[in-house]
C-alpha atoms as a PDB file:
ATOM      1  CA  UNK A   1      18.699  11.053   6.312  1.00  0.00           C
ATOM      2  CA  UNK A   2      16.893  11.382   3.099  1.00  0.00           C
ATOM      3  CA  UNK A   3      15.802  14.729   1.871  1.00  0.00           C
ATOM      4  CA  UNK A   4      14.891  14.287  -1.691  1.00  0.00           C
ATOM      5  CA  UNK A   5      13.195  12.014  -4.104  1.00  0.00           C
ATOM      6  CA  UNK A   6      16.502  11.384  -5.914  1.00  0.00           C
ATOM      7  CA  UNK A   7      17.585  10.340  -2.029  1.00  0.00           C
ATOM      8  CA  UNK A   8      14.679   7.966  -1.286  1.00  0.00           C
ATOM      9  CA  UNK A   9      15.159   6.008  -4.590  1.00  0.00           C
ATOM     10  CA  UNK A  10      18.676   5.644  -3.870  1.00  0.00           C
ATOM     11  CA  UNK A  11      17.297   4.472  -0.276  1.00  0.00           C
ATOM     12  CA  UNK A  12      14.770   1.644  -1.633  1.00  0.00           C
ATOM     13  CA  UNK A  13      17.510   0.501  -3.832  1.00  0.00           C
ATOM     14  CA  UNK A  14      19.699  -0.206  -1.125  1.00  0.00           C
ATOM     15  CA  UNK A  15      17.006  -1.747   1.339  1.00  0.00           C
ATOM     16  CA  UNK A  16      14.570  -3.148  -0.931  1.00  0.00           C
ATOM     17  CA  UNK A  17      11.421  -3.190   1.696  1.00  0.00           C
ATOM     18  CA  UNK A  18      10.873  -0.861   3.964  1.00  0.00           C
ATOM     19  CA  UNK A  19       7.884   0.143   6.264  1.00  0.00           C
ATOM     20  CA  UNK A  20       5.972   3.028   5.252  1.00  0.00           C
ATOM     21  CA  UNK A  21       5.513   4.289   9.217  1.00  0.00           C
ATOM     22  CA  UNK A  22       7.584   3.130  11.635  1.00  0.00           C
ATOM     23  CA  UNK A  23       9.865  -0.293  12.853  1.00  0.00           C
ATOM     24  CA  UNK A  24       9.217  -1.825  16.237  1.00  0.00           C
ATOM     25  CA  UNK A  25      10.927  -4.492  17.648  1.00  0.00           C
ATOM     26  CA  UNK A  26       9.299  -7.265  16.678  1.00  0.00           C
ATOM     27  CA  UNK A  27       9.663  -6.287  12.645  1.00  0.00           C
ATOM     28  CA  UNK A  28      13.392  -4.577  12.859  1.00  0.00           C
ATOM     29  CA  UNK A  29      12.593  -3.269   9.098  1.00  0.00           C
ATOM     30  CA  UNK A  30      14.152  -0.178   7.675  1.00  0.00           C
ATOM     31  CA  UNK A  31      11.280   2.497   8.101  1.00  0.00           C
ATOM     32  CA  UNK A  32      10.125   5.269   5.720  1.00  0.00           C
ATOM     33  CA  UNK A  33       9.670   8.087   8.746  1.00  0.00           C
ATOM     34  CA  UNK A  34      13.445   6.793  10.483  1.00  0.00           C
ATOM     35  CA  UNK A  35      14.551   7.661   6.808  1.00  0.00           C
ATOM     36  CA  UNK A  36      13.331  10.967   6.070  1.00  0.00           C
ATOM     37  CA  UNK A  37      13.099  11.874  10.185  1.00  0.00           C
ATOM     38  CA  UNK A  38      10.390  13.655   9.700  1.00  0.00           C
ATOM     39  CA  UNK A  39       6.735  12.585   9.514  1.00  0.00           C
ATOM     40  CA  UNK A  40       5.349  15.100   6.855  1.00  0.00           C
ATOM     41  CA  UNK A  41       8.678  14.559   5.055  1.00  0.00           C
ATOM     42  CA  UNK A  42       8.321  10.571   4.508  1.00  0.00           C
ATOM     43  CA  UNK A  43       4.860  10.904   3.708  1.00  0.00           C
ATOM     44  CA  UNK A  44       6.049  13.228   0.416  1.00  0.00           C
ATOM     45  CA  UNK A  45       8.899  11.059  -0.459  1.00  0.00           C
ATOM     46  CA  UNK A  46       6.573   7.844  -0.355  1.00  0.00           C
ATOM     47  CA  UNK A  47       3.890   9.276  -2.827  1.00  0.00           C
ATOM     48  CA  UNK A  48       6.307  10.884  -4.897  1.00  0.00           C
ATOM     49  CA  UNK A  49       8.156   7.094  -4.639  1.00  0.00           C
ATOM     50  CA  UNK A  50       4.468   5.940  -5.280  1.00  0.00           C
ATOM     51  CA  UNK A  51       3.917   8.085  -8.026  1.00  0.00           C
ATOM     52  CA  UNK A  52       6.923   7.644 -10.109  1.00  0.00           C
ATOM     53  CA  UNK A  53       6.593   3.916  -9.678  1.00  0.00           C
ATOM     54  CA  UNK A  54       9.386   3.113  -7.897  1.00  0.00           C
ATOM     55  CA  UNK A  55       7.612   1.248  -5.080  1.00  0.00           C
ATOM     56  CA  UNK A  56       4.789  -0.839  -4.881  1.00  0.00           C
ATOM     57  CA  UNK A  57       3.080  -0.183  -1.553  1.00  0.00           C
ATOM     58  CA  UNK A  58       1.657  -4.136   0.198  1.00  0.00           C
ATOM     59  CA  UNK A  59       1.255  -5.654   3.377  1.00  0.00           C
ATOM     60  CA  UNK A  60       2.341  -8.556   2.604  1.00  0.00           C
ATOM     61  CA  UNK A  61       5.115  -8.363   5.257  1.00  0.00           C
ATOM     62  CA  UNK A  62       3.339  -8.935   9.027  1.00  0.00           C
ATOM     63  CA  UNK A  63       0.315  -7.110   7.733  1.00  0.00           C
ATOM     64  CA  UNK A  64       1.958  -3.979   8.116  1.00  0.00           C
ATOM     65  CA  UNK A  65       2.161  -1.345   5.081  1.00  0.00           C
ATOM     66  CA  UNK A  66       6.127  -2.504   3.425  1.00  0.00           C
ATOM     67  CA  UNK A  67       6.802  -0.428   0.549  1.00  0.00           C
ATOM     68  CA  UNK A  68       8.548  -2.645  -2.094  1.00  0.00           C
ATOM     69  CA  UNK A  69      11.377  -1.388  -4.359  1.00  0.00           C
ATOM     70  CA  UNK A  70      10.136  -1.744  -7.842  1.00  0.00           C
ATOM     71  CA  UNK A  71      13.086  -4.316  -9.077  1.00  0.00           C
ATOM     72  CA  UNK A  72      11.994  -6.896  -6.707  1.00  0.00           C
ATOM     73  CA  UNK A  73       8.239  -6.751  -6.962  1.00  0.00           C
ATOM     74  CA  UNK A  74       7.823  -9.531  -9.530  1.00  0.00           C
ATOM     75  CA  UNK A  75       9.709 -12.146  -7.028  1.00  0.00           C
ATOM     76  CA  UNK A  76       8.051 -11.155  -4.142  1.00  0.00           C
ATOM     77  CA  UNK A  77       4.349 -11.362  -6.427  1.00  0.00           C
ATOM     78  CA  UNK A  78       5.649 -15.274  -7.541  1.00  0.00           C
ATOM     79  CA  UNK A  79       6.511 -16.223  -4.054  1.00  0.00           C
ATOM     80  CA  UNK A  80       2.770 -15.142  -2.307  1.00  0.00           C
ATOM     81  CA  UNK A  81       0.939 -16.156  -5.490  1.00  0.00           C
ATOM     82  CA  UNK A  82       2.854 -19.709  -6.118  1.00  0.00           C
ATOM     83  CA  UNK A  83       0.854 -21.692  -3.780  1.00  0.00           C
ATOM     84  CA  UNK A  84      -2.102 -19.828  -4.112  1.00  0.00           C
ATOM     85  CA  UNK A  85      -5.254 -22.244  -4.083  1.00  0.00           C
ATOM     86  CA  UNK A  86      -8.097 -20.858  -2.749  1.00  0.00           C
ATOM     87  CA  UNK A  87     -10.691 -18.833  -4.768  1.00  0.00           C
ATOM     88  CA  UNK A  88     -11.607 -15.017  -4.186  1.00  0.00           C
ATOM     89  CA  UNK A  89     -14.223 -14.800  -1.146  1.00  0.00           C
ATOM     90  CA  UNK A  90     -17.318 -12.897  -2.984  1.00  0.00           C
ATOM     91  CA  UNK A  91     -16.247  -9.657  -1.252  1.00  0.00           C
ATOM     92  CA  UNK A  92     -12.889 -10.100  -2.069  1.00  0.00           C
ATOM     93  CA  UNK A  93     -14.105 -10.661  -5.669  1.00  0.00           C
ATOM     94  CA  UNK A  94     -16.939  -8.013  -6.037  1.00  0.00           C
ATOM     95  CA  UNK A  95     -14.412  -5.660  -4.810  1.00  0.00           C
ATOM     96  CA  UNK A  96     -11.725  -6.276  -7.152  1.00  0.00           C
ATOM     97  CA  UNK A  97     -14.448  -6.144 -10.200  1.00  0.00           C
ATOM     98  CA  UNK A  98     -15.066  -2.948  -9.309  1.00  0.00           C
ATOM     99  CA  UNK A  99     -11.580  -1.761  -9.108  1.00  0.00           C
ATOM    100  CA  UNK A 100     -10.545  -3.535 -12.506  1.00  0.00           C
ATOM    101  CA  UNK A 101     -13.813  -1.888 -14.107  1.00  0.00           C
ATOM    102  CA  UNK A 102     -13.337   1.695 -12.892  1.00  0.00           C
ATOM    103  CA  UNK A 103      -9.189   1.970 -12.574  1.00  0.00           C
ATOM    104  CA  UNK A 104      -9.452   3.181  -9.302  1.00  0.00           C
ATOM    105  CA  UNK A 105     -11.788   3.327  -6.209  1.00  0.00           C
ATOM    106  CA  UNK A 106     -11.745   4.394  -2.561  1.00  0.00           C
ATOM    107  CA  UNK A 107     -12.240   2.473   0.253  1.00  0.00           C
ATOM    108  CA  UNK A 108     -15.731   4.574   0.548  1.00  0.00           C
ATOM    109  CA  UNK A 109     -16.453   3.237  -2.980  1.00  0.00           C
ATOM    110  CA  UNK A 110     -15.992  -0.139  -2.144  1.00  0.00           C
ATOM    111  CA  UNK A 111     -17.884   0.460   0.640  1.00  0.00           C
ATOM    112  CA  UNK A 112     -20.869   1.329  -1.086  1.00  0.00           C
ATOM    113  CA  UNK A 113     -20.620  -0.934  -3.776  1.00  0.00           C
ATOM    114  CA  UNK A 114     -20.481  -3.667  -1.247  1.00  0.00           C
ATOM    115  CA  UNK A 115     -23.429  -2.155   0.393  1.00  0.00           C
ATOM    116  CA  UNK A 116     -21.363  -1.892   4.006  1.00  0.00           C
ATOM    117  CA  UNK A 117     -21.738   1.596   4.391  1.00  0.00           C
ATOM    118  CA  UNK A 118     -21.894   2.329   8.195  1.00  0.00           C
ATOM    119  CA  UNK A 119     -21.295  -1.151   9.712  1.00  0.00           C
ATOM    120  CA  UNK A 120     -18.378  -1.163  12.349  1.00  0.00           C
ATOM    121  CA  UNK A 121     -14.961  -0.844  11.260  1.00  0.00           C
ATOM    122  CA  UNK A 122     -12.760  -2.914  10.263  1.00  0.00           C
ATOM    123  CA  UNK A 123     -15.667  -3.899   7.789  1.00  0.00           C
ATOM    124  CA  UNK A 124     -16.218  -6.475   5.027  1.00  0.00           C
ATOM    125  CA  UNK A 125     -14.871  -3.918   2.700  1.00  0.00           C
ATOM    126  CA  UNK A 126     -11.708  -2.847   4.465  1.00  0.00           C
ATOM    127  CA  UNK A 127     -11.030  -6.807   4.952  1.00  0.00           C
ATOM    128  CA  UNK A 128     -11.235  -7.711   1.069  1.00  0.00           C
ATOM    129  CA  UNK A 129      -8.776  -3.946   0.064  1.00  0.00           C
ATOM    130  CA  UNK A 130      -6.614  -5.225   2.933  1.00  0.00           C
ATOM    131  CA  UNK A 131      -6.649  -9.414   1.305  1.00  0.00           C
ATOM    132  CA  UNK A 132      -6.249  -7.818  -2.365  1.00  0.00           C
ATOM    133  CA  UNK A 133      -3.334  -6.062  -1.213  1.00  0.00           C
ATOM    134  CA  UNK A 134      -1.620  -8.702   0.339  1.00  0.00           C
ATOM    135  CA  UNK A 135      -2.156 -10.625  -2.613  1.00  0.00           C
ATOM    136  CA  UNK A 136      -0.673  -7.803  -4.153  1.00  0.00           C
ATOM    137  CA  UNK A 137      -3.563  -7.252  -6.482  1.00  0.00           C
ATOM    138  CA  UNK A 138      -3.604  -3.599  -5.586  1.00  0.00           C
ATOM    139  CA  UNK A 139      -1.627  -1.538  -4.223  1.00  0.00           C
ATOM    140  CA  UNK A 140      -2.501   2.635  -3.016  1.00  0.00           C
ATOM    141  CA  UNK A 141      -1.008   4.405  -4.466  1.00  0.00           C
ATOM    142  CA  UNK A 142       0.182   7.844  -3.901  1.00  0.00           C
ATOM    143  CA  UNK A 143      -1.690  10.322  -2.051  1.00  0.00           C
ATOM    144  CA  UNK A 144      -2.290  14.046  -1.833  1.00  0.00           C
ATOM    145  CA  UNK A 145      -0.786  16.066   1.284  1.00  0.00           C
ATOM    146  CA  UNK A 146      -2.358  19.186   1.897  1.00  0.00           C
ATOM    147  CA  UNK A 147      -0.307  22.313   3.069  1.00  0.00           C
ATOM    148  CA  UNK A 148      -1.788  22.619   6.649  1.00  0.00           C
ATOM    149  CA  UNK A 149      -1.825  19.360   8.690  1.00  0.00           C
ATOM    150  CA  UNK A 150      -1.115  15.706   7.213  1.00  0.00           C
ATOM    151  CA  UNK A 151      -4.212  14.054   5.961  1.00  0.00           C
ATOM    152  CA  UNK A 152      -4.342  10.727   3.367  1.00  0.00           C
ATOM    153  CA  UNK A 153      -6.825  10.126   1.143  1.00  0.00           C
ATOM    154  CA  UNK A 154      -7.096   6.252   0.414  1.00  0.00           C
ATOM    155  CA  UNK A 155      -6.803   5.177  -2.826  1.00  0.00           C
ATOM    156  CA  UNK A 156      -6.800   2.051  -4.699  1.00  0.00           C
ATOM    157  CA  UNK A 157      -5.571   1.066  -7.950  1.00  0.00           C
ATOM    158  CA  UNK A 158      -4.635  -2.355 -10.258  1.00  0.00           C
ATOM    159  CA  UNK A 159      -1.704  -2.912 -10.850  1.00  0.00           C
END
């Protein structure tokens, strides 16, 4: 089990990827809440993993959230960007203007900016967060855990 920060780096180190919920069957990967045994517990250690750069957070990996130990990042970037031919789709591309411009954006910024606000979900703008992030344009990052119940706040940023 992993209690601390110090505890989850050492973790990442030794597995390299592992999911940020949890493993099933078909994807037998090491899993951030197996780790920690505790929900509220892996959700800390992941943004504090998040925040001190240690991970890079992508769904690269069976579309699932895989958070990536830091060391490995750059292979794992060469090897889903080396046969890379296709062009941006204009979501996709609008979206990742925006984030470049600003730093950062929500999913509820992209939203508007996109001008999908309100359409059902999954929508155009959770599509193109979800392709830049497998492209591993963005990541995340870390997000804030309030005292009483667990509740994320999406957040993007370049990387």
């Amino acid at each position: 089990m992993i209690e601390t920060e110090d505890d989850a780096v050492k973790f990442m180190k030794s597995v390299k990827f592992a999911l940020r919920y949890n493993a099933t069957p078909a994807l037998p990967l090491a899993s951030m809440y197996a780790a920690a045994g505790d929900q509220r517990r892996a959700i800390e250690l992941t943004n504090a993993l998040l925040a001190r750069n240690e991970v890079v957070e992508t769904n690269v990996i069976a579309d699932r959230l895989v958070l990536v130990q830091r060391d490995i990042v750059p292979a794992l970037f060469a090897l889903r960007t080396r046969f890379r031919a296709q062009k941006l789709s204009d979501y996709v591309d609008r979206a990742f203007r925006l984030i470049r411009k600003d730093g950062t954006a929500s999913s509820g910024d992209v939203r508007r900016f996109l001008g999908v606000d309100g359409m059902k979900r999954p929508d155009p703008a959770d599509l193109a967060l979800g392709e830049l992030q497998r492209d591993m344009l963005i990541d995340r990052g870390p997000s804030s855990v309030p005292k009483n119940g667990i509740r994320l706040r999406r957040r993007t940023r370049s990387w």
